[in-house]
Protein backbone atom coordinates (compact mmCIF):
# COMPACT_ATOMS: atom_id res chain seq x y z
CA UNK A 1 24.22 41.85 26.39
CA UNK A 2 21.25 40.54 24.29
CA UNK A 3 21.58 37.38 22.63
CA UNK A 4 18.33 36.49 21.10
CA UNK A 5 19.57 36.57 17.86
CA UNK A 6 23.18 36.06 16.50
CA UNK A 7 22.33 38.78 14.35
CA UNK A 8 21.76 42.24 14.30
CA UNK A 9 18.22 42.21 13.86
CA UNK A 10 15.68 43.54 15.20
CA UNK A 11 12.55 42.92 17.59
CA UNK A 12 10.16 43.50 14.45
CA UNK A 13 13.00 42.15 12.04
CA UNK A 14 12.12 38.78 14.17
CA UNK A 15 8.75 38.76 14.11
CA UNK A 16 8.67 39.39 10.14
CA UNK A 17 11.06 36.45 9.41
CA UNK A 18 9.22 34.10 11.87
CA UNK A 19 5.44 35.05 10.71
CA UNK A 20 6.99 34.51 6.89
CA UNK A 21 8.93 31.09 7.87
CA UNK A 22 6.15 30.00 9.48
CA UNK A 23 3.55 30.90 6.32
CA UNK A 24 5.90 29.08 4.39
CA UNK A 25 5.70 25.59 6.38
CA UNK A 26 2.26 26.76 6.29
CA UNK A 27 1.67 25.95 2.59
CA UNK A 28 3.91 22.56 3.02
CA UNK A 29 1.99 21.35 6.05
CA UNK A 30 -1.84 21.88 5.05
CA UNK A 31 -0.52 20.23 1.90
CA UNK A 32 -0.67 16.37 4.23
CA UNK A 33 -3.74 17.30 5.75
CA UNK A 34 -5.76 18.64 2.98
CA UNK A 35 -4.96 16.17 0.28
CA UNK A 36 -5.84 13.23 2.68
CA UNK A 37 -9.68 14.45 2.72
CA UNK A 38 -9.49 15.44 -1.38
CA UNK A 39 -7.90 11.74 -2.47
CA UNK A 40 -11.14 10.07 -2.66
CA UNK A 41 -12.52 12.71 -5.17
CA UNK A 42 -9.69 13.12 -7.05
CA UNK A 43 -9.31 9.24 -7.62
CA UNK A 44 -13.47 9.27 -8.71
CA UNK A 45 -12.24 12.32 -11.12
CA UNK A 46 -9.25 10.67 -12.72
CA UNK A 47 -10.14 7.07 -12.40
CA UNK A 48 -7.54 5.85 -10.99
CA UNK A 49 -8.09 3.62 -7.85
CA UNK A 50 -5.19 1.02 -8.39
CA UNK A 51 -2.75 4.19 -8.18
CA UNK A 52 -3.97 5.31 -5.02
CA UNK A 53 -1.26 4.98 -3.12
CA UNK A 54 1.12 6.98 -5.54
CA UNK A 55 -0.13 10.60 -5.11
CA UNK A 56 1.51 10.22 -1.70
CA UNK A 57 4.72 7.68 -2.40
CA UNK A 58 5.78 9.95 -5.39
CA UNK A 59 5.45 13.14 -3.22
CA UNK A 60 7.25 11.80 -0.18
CA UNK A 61 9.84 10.42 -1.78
CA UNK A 62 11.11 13.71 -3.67
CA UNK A 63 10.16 15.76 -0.22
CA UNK A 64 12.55 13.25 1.50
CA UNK A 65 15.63 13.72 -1.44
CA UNK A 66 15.03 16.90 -1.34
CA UNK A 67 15.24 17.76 2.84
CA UNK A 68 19.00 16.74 2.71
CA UNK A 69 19.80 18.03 -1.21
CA UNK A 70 18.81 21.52 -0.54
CA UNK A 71 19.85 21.49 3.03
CA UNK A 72 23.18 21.12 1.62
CA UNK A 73 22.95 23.59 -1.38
CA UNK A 74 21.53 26.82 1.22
CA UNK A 75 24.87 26.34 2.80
CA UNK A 76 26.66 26.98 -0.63
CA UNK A 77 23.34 29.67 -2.13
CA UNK A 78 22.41 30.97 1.04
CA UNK A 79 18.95 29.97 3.02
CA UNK A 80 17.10 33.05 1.42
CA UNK A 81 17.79 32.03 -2.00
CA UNK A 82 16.97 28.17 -1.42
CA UNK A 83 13.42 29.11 0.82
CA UNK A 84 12.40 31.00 -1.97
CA UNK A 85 12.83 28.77 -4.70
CA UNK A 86 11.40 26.33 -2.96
CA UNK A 87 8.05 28.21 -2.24
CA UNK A 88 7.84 28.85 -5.81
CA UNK A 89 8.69 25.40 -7.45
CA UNK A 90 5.96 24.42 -4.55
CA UNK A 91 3.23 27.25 -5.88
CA UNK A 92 3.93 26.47 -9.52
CA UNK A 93 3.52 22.61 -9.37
CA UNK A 94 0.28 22.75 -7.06
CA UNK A 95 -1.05 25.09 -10.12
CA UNK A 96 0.28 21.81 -12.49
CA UNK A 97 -1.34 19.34 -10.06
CA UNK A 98 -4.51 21.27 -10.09
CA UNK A 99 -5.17 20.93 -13.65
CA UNK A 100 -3.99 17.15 -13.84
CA UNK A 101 -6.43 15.33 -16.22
CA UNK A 102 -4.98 11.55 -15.74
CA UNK A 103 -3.87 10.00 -12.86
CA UNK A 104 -0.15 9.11 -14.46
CA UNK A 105 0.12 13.37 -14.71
CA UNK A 106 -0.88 13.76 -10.99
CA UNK A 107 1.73 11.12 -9.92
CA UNK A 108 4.06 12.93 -11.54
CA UNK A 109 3.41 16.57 -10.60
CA UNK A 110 3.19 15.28 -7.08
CA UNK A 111 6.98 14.35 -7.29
CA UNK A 112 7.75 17.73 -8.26
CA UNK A 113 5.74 19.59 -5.80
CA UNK A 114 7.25 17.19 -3.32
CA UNK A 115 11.07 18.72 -4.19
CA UNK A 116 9.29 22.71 -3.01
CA UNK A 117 7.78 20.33 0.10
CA UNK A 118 10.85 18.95 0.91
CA UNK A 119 12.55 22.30 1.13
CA UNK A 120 9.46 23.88 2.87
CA UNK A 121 9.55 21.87 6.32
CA UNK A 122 13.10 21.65 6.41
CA UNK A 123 14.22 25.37 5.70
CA UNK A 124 12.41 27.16 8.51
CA UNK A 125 14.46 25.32 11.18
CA UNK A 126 17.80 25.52 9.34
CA UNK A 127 16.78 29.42 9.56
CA UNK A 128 15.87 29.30 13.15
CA UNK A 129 18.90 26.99 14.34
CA UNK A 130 20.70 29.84 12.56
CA UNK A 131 19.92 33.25 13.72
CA UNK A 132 18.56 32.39 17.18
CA UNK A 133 21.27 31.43 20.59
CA UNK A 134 21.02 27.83 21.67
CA UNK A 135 19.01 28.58 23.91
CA UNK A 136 16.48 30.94 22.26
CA UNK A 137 16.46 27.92 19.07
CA UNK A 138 14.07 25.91 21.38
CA UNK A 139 11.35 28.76 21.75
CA UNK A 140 10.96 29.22 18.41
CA UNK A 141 11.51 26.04 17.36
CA UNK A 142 8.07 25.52 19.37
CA UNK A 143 6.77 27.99 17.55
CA UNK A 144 7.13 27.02 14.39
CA UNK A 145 6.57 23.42 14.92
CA UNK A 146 3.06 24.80 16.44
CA UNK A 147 1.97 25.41 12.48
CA UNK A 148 2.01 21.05 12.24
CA UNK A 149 -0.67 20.95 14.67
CA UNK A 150 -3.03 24.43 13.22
CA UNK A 151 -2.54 22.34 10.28
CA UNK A 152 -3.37 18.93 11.09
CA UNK A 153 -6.77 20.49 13.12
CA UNK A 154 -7.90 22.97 10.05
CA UNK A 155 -6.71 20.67 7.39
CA UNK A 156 -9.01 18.06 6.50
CA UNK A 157 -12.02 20.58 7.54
CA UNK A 158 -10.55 23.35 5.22
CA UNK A 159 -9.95 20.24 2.78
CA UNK A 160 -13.29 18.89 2.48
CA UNK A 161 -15.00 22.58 2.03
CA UNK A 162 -12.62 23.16 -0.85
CA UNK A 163 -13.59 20.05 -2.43
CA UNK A 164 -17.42 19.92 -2.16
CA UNK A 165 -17.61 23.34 -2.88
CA UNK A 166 -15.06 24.06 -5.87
CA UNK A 167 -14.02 20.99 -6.99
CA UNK A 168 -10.65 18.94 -5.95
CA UNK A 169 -8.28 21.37 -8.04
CA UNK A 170 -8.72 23.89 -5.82
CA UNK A 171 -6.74 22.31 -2.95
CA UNK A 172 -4.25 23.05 -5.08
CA UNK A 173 -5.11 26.71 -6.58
CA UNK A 174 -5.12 27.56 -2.88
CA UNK A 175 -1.47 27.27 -2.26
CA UNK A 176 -1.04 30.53 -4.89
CA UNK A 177 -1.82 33.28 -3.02
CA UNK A 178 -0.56 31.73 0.48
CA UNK A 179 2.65 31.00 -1.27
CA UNK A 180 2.85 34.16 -2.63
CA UNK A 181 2.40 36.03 0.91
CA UNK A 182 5.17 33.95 2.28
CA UNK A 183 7.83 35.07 -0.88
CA UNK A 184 6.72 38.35 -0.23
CA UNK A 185 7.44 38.78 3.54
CA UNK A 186 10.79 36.24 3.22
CA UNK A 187 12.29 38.44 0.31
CA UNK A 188 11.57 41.35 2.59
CA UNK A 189 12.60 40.23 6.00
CA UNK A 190 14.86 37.34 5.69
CA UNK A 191 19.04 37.92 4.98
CA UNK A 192 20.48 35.64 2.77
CA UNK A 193 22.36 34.11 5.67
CA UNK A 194 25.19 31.50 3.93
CA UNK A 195 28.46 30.12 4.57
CA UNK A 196 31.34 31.84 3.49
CA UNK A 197 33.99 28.89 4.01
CA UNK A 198 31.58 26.31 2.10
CA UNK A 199 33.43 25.92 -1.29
CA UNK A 200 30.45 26.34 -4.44
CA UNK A 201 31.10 23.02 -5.45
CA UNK A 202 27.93 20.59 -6.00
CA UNK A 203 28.63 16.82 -5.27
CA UNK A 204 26.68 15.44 -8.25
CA UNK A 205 27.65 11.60 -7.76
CA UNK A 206 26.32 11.98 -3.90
CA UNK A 207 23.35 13.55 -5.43
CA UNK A 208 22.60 10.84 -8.02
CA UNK A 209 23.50 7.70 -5.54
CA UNK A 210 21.64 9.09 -2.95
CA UNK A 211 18.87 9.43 -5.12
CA UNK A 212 19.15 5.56 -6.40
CA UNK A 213 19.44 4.83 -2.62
CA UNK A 214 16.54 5.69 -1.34
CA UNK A 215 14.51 5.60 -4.05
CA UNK A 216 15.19 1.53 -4.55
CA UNK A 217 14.59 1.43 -0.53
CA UNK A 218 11.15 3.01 -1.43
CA UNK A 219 10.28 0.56 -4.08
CA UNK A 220 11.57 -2.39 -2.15
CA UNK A 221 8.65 -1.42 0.83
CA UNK A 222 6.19 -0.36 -1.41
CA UNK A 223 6.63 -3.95 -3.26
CA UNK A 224 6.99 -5.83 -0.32
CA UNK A 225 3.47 -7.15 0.07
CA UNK A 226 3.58 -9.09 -2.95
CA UNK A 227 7.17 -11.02 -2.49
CA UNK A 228 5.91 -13.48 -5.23
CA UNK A 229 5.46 -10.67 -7.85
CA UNK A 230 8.48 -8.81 -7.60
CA UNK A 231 12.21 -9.91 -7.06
CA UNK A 232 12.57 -8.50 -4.02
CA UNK A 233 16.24 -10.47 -3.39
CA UNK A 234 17.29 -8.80 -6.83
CA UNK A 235 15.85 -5.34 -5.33
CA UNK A 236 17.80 -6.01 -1.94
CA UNK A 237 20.80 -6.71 -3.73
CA UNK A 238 20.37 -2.93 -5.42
CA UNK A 239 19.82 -1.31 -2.10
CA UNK A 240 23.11 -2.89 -0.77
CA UNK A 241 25.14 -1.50 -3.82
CA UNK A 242 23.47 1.46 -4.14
CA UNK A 243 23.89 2.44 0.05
CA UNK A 244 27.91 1.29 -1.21
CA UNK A 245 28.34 4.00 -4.31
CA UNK A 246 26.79 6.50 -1.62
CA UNK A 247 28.98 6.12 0.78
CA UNK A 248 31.89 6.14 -1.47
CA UNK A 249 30.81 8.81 -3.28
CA UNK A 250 30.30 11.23 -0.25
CA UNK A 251 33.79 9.99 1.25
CA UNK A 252 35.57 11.35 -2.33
CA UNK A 253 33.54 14.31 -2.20
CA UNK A 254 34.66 18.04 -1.78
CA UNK A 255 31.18 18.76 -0.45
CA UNK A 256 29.49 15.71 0.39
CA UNK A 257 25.50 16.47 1.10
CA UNK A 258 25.47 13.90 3.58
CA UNK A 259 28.51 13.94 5.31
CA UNK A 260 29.83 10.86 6.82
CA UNK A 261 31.92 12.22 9.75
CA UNK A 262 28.44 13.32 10.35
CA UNK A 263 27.65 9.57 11.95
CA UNK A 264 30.86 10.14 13.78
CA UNK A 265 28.90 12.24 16.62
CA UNK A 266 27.08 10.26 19.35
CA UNK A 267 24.76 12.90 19.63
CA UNK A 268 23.77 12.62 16.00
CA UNK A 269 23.69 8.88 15.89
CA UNK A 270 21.26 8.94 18.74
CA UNK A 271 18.53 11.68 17.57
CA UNK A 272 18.69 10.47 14.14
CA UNK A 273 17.35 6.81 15.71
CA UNK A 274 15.20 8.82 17.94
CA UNK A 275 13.69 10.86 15.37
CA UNK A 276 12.88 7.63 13.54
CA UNK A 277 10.68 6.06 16.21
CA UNK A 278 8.92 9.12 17.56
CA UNK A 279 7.82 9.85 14.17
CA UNK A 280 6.00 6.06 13.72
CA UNK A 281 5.17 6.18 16.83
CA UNK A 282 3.46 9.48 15.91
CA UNK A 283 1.63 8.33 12.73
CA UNK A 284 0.61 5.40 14.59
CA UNK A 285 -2.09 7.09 16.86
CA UNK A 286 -2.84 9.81 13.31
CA UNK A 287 -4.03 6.60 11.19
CA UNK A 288 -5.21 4.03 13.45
CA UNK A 289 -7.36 6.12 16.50
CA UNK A 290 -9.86 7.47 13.47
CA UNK A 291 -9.73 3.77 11.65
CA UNK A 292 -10.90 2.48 15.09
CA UNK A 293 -13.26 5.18 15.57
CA UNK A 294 -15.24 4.74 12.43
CA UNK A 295 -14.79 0.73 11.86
CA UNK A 296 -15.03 -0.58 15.84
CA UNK A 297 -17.16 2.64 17.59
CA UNK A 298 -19.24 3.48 14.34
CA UNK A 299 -18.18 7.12 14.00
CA UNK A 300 -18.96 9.26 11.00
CA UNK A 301 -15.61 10.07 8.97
CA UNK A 302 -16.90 14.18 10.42
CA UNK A 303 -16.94 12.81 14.07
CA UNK A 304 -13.56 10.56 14.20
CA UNK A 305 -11.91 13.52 12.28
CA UNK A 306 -13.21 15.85 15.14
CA UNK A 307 -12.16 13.43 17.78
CA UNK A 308 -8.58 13.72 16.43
CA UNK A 309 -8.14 17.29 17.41
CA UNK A 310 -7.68 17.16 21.48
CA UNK A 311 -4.60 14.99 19.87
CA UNK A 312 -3.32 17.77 17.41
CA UNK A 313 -3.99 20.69 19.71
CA UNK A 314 -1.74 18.24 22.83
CA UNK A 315 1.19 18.07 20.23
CA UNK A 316 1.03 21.85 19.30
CA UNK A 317 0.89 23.28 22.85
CA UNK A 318 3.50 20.85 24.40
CA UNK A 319 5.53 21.44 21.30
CA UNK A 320 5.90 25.55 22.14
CA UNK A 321 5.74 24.60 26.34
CA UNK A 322 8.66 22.11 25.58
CA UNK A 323 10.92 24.60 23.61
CA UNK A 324 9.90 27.35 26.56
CA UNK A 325 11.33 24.66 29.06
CA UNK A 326 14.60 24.09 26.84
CA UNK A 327 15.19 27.76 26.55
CA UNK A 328 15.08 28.13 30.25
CA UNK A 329 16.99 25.37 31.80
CA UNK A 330 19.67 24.71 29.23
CA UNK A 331 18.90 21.24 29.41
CA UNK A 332 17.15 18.43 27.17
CA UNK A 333 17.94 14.72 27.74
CA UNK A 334 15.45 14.49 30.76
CA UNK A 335 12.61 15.58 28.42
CA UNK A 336 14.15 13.13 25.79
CA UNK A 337 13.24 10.26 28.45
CA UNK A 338 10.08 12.32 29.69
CA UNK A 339 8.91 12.36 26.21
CA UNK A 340 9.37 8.26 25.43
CA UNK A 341 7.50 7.14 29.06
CA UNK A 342 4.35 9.57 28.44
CA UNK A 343 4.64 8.11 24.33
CA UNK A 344 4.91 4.91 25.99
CA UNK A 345 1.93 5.22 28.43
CA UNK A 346 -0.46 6.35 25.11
CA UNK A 347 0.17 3.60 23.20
CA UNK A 348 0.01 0.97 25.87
CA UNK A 349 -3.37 2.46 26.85
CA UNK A 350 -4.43 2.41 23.21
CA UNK A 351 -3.79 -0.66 23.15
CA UNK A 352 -6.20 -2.04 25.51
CA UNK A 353 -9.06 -0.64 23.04
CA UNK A 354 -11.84 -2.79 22.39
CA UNK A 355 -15.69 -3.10 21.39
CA UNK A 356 -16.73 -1.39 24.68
CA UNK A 357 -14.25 1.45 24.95
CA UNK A 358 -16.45 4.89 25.22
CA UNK A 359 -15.23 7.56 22.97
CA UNK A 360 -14.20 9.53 25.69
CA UNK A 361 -11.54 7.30 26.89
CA UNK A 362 -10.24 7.34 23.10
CA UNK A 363 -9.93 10.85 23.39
CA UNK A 364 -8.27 10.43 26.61
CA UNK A 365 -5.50 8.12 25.29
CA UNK A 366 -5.02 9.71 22.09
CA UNK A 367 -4.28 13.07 23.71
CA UNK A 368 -1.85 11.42 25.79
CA UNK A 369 0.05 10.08 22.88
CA UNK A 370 -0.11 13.91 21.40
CA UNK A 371 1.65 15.15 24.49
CA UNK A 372 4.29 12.40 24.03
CA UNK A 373 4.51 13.43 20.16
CA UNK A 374 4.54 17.12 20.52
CA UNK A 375 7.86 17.01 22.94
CA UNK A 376 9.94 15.19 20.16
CA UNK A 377 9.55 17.90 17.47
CA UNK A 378 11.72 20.30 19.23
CA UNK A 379 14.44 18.19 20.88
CA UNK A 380 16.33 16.03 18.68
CA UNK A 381 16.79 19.71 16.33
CA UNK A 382 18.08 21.32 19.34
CA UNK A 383 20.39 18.94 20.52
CA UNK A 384 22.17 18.26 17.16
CA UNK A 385 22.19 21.89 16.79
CA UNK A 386 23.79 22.23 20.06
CA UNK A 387 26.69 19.58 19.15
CA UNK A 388 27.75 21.02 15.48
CA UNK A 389 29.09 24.53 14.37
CA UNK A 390 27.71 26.72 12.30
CA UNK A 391 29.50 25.09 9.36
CA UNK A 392 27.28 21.67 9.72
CA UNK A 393 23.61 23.35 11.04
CA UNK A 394 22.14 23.22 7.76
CA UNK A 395 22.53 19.54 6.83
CA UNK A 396 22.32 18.10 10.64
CA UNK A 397 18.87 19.92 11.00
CA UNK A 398 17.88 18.66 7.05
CA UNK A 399 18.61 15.35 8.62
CA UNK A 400 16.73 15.36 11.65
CA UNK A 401 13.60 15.61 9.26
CA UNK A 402 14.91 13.46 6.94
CA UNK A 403 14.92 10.77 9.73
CA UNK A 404 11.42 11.79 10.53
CA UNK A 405 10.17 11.29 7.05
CA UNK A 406 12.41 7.85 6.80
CA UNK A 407 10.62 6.79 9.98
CA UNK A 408 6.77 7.19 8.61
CA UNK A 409 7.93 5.65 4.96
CA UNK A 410 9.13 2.48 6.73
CA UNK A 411 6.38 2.03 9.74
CA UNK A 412 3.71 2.76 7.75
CA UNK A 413 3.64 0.17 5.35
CA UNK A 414 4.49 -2.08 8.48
CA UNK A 415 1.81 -1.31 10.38
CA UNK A 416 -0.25 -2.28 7.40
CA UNK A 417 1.14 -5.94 6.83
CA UNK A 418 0.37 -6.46 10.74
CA UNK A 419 -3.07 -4.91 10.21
CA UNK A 420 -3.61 -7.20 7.22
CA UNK A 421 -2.01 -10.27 8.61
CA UNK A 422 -3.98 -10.17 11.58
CA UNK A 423 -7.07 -10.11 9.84
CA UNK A 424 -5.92 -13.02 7.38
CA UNK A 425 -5.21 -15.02 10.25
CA UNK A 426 -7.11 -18.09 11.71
CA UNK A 427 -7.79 -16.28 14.77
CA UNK A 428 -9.33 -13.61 13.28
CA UNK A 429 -11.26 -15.79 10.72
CA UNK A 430 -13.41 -17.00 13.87
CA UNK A 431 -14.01 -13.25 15.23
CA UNK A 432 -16.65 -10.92 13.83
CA UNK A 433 -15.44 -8.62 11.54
CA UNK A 434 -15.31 -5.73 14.35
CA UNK A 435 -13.61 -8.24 16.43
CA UNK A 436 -10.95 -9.01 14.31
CA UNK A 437 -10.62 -5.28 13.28
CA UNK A 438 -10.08 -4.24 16.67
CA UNK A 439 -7.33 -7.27 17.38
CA UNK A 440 -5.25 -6.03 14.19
CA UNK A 441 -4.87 -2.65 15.94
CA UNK A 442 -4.55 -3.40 19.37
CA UNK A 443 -1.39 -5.61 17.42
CA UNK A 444 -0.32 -2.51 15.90
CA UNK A 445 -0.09 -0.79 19.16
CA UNK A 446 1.63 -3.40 20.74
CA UNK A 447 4.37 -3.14 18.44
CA UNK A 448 4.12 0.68 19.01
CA UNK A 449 4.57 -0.44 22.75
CA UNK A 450 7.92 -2.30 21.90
CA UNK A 451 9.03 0.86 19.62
CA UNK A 452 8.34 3.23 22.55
CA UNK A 453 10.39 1.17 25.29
CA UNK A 454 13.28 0.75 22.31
CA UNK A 455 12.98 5.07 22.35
CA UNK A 456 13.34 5.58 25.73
CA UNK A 457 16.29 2.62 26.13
CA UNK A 458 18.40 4.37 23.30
CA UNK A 459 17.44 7.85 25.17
CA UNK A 460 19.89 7.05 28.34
CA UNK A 461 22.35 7.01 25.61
CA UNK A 462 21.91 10.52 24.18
CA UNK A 463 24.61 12.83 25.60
CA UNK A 464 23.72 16.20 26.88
CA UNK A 465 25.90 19.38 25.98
CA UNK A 466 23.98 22.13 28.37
CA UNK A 467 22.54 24.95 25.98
CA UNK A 468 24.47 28.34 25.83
CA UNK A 469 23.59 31.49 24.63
CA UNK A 470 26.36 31.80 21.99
CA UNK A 471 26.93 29.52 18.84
CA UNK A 472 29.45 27.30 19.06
CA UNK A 473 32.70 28.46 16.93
CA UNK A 474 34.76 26.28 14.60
CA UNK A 475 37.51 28.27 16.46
CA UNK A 476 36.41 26.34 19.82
CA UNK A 477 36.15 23.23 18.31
CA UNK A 478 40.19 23.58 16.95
CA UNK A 479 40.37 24.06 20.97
CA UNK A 480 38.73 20.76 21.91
CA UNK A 481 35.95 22.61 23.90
CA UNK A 482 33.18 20.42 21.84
CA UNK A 483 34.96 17.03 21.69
CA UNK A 484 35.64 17.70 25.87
CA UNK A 485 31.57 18.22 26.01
CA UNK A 486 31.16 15.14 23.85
């Protein structure tokens, strides 16, 4: 017996829902790439340099409520229903963002868009994790994670002709006609795959607290370079209470969209810290190989952007080759500790950068830290996956991302108060300015180093259920087979 799909779907069936999943995380992941090269115009358009930042912040922090909000509600709506709204909230705010005229409207549409985003790279895999055997999840798990790395590679390249040659808006009028090929072969393809136990009943107070939660968590680290400004102990103090009301909300709740028995599950606890660090160990290589490229070697912002792709093309082929590997052994927790040592090796090698490393050894080390990268999209989804029914595959997938997105929010500003605290210091005062710009990232790498031996510590710890080729039934849980596996 066949069993590819839990479904009864067919081979072409397949391939329609995957090509339209993966046009829809399509739209969503171009979106990074692409505004990244388009900022700097748009900023000369609206005049608005001392927002620069906020484009991004307002976007990622609606993408992030939204990963675990509408994981939660395409349990009670069905995924169908949820993808598509979110592709079309996505198409009509990139239209709004596109004819911004002030920087305070841009913000603003940003943090709507950023609700479609949020659904856009979390749905797919929800999808996936659904129809597909344990097993088979991995494979096309690779597959769809593959449209990260087209994306990174085409982005800024597909960015910057849209923006000389039509004007800024247009990164935006571009999503229209994508977006609408991805409705079009989802509302065709795709069942609306729900669950029927899940009682229609929307846990408003978790929605709102979570909201205040992570949204003071976001202010506190976007303040947090000017402690004398803001009062950041007040700020703390509203993160504390705020993390509180969650918690207590979601323990009252019928439907909680976070569930706390959730943290209950070793295998959870463990991918969800795992997910953190291999995403900012991720980003650290993405911002700081091309800032050492064009500030320490002298490379145009064309050549350190082309020098990024070995990188990006590493994390998209060991991304499918890892999910191949999955689907054919069953087993993950060796390429959990695989993953963290070749991570490891990248960053400790970028670390040894300086004024008279050759380009080509840049590439070298930066592909090494895409291999390491590409091998953590797929396995933290699959093993949560593996250790929850049905019933919970929606929000413990949402939360693997949402882990992923927590991770860049909080290293990111990090990695910038070591990058400007190194250069403020009275070491660097006495370097030249190359000097000290190449100490402040091998610093940044050598806290990458720490993160990376941290990863592949808490890795021993992550439990391995072997992969079958049927979902696990609440039925079999009632019999103790899971908790026995546990």
């Amino acid at each position: 017996m066949n069993y590819e799909s839990q479904y009864d779907l067919t081979k072409d069936q397949i391939n329609m829902i995957m090509a339209g999943l993966m046009v829809g995380l399509l739209v969503a992941a171009f979106d990074y790439s692409i505004m990244a090269t388009a900022m700097p115009k748009v900023i000369n358009s609206l005049h608005g340099m001392e927002y620069y930042v906020w484009p991004f912040t307002s976007y990622m922090l609606s993408s992030t409520i939204a990963i675990i909000l509408f994981g939660k509600l395409s349990d009670i709506y069905g995924r169908k229903h949820i993808l598509i709204a979110g592709i079309i909230t996505f198409v009509i705010t990139s239209v709004m963002c596109g004819f911004a005229t002030n920087m305070f409207q841009l913000i603003l549409f940003r943090g709507l868009q950023g609700i479609g985003g949020g659904i856009l790279i979390s749905l797919p895999f929800i999808v996936v994790g659904e129809i597909f055997s344990p097993r088979e999840r991995a494979k096309y798990m690779g597959i769809l994670a593959s449209v990260f790395g087209l994306a990174d590679v085409l982005g800024p390249i597909i960015g910057g002709v849209i923006t000389d040659s039509f004007g800024w808006g247009w990164v935006f009028f571009i999503n229209v006609p994508v977006g609408i090929a991805a409705i079009t072969m989802i509302l065709y393809s795709l069942p609306n795959f729900k669950l029927p136990d899940v009682k229609k009943v929307i846990d408003y107070s978790g929605i709102i607290t979570f909201t205040l939660a992570l949204s003071t968590i976001f202010l506190a680290i976007t303040l947090a370079g000017d402690i004398n400004k803001y009062p950041l102990d007040e700020i703390a103090v509203l993160i504390l209470f705020s993390i509180f009301m969650f918690a207590l909300a979601e323990k009252k709740a019928v439907e909680p969209i976070l569930p706390l028995n959730l943290f209950k599950n070793s295998i959870f606890n463990v991918s969800s810290l795992e997910s953190f660090i291999a995403s900012a160990l991720m980003f650290s290589g993405i911002i700081y190989v091309p800032l050492f490229a064009q500030g320490v070697l002298g490379m145009s912002a064309t050549n350190s952007g082309l020098i990024m792709i070995p990188m990006f093309l590493s994390l998209t082929i060991t991304s499918i080759i890892t999910g191949q590997i999955i689907s054919r052994t069953g087993k993950y927790k060796k390429l959990v500790i695989v993953e963290f040592v070749i991570t490891g090796i990248g960053v400790m090698l970028l670390a040894t950068m300086n004024v008279n490393t050759p380009y080509y050894l840049l590439l070298a080390y930066s592909t090494v830290l895409g291999i390491g990268s590409g091998m953590a999209y797929n396995i933290f989804n699959v093993a949560v996956q593996n250790a929850f029914t049905l019933r919970e595959i929606g929000i413990v997938t949402a939360s693997m991302r949402f882990f992923r997105n927590v991770g860049t929010i909080v290293f990111v500003p990090i990695f910038g108060y070591i990058m400007n605290f190194t250069l403020g210091s009275s070491t660097a005062v006495t370097f030249s300015k190359t000097q000290a710009l190449v100490l402040s990232i091998q610093n940044i790498f050598i806290v990458a180093i720490l993160l990376s031996f941290v990863g592949l510590v808490v890795a021993f710890f992550l439990k391995e259920i072997p992969l079958g080729d049927m979902l696990i039934t609440q039925e079999e849980v009632s019999e103790g087979q899971l908790e026995k596996a546990k």
